[in-house]
Protein backbone atom coordinates (compact mmCIF):
# COMPACT_ATOMS: atom_id res chain seq x y z
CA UNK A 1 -8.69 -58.80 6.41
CA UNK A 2 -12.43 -60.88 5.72
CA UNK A 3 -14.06 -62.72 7.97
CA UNK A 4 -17.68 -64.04 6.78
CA UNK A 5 -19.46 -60.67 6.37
CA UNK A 6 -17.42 -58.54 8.06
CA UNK A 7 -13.93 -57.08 7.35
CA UNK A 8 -11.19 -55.07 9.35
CA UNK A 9 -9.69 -51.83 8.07
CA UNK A 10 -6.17 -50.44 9.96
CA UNK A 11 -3.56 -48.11 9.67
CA UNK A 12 -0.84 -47.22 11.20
CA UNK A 13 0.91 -43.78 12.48
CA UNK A 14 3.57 -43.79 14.06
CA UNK A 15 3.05 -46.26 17.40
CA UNK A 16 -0.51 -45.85 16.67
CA UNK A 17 -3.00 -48.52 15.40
CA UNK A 18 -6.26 -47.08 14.44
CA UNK A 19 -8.61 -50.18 13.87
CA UNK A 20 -12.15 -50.14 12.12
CA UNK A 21 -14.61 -52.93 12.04
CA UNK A 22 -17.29 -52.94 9.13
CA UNK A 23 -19.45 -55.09 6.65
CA UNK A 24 -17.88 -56.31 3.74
CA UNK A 25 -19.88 -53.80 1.43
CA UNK A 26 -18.31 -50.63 2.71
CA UNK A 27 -15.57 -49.28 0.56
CA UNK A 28 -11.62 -49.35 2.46
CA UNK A 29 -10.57 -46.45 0.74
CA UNK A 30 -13.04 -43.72 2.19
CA UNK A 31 -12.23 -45.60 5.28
CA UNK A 32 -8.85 -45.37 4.85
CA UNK A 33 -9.36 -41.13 4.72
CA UNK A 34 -11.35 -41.33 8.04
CA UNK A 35 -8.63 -42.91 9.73
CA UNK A 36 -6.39 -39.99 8.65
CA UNK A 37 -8.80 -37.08 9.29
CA UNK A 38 -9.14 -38.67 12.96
CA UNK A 39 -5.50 -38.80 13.18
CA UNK A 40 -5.29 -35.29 11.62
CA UNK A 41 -7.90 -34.10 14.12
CA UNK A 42 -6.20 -35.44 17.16
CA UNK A 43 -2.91 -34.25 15.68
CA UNK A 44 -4.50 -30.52 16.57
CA UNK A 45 -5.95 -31.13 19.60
CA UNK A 46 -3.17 -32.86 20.92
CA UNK A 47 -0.19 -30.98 19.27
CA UNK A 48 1.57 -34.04 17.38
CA UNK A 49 -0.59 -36.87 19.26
CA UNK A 50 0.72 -40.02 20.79
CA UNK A 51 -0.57 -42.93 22.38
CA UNK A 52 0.45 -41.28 25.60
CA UNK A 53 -2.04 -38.08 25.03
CA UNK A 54 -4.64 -41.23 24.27
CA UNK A 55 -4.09 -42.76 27.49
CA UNK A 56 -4.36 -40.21 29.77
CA UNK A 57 -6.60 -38.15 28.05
CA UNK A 58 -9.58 -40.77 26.75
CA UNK A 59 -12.59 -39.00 27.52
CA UNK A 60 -11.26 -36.09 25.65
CA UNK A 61 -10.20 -38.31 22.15
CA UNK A 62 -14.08 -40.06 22.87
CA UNK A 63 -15.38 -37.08 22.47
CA UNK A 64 -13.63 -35.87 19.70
CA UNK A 65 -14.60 -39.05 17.64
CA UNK A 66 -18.45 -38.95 19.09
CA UNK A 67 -18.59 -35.50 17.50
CA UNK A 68 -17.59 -37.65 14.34
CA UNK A 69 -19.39 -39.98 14.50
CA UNK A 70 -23.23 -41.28 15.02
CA UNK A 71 -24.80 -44.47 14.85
CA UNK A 72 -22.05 -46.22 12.98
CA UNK A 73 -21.97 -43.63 10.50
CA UNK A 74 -19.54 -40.81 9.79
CA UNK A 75 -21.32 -37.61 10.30
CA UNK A 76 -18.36 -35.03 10.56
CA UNK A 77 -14.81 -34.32 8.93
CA UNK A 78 -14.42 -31.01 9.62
CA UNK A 79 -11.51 -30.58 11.95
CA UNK A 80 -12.88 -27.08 13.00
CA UNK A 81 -16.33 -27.82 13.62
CA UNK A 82 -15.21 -31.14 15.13
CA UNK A 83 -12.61 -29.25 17.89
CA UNK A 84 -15.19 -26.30 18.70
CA UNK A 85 -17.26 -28.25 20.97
CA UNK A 86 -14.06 -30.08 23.05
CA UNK A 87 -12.07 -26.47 22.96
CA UNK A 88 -15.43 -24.99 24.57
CA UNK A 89 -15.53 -27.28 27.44
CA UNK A 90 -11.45 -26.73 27.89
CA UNK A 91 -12.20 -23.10 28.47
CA UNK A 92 -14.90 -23.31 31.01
CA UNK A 93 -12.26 -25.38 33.73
C-alpha cells in the first residue's frame, strides 16, 4: 500500500500483524525477510510466540527489536547475538 512517498509493508502470522512503515525507495522484499527473522526471533524467546506473550511481555519484545534495530535502520539478524543480551538480563532476576 502507497501513500505519496511513503508505503506500508505487513505480514501476517498466525493472529499476528507485523506492520512496517517506510519511503517508497526501500525494497518490500528484504522487508518482507525482516518481518520473518523478527517473528523467528520472538518465536525463540517466546517458545511459539503469540500476541498474548506480546502483551504481557512488551518491554521484553522492545528490547529484542531495539537490539535489531537503530535509527531506522536494520542493524542485526542474528537470532543468537540478538537473544544474548535479553537472556542475560533474564538470568540476573
Amino acid at each position: 500500500m502507497e501513500y505519496k512517498n511513503y508505503k506500508i509493508v505487513y505480514r501476517r502470522y498466525a493472529s499476528l500483524y507485523f506492520i512496517i512503515g517506510v519511503d517508497s525507495s526501500e525494497n518490500e522484499l528484504s522487508l518482507m525477510e525482516f518481518i520473518h527473522c523478527v517473528v523467528e526471533t520472538f518465536d525463540r524467546y517466546f517458545e511459539s510466540v503469540c500476541e498474548l506473550d506480546i502483551m504481557f511481555n512488551l518491554d521484553k519484545a522492545h528490547m529484542i527489536l531495539d537490539e535489531m534495530i537503530a535509527n531506522g535502520n536494520i542493524t542485526e539478524t542474528n537470532r543468537s547475538r540478538v537473544l544474548a543480551p535479553v537472556g542475560v538480563l533474564d538470568k540476573s532476576k
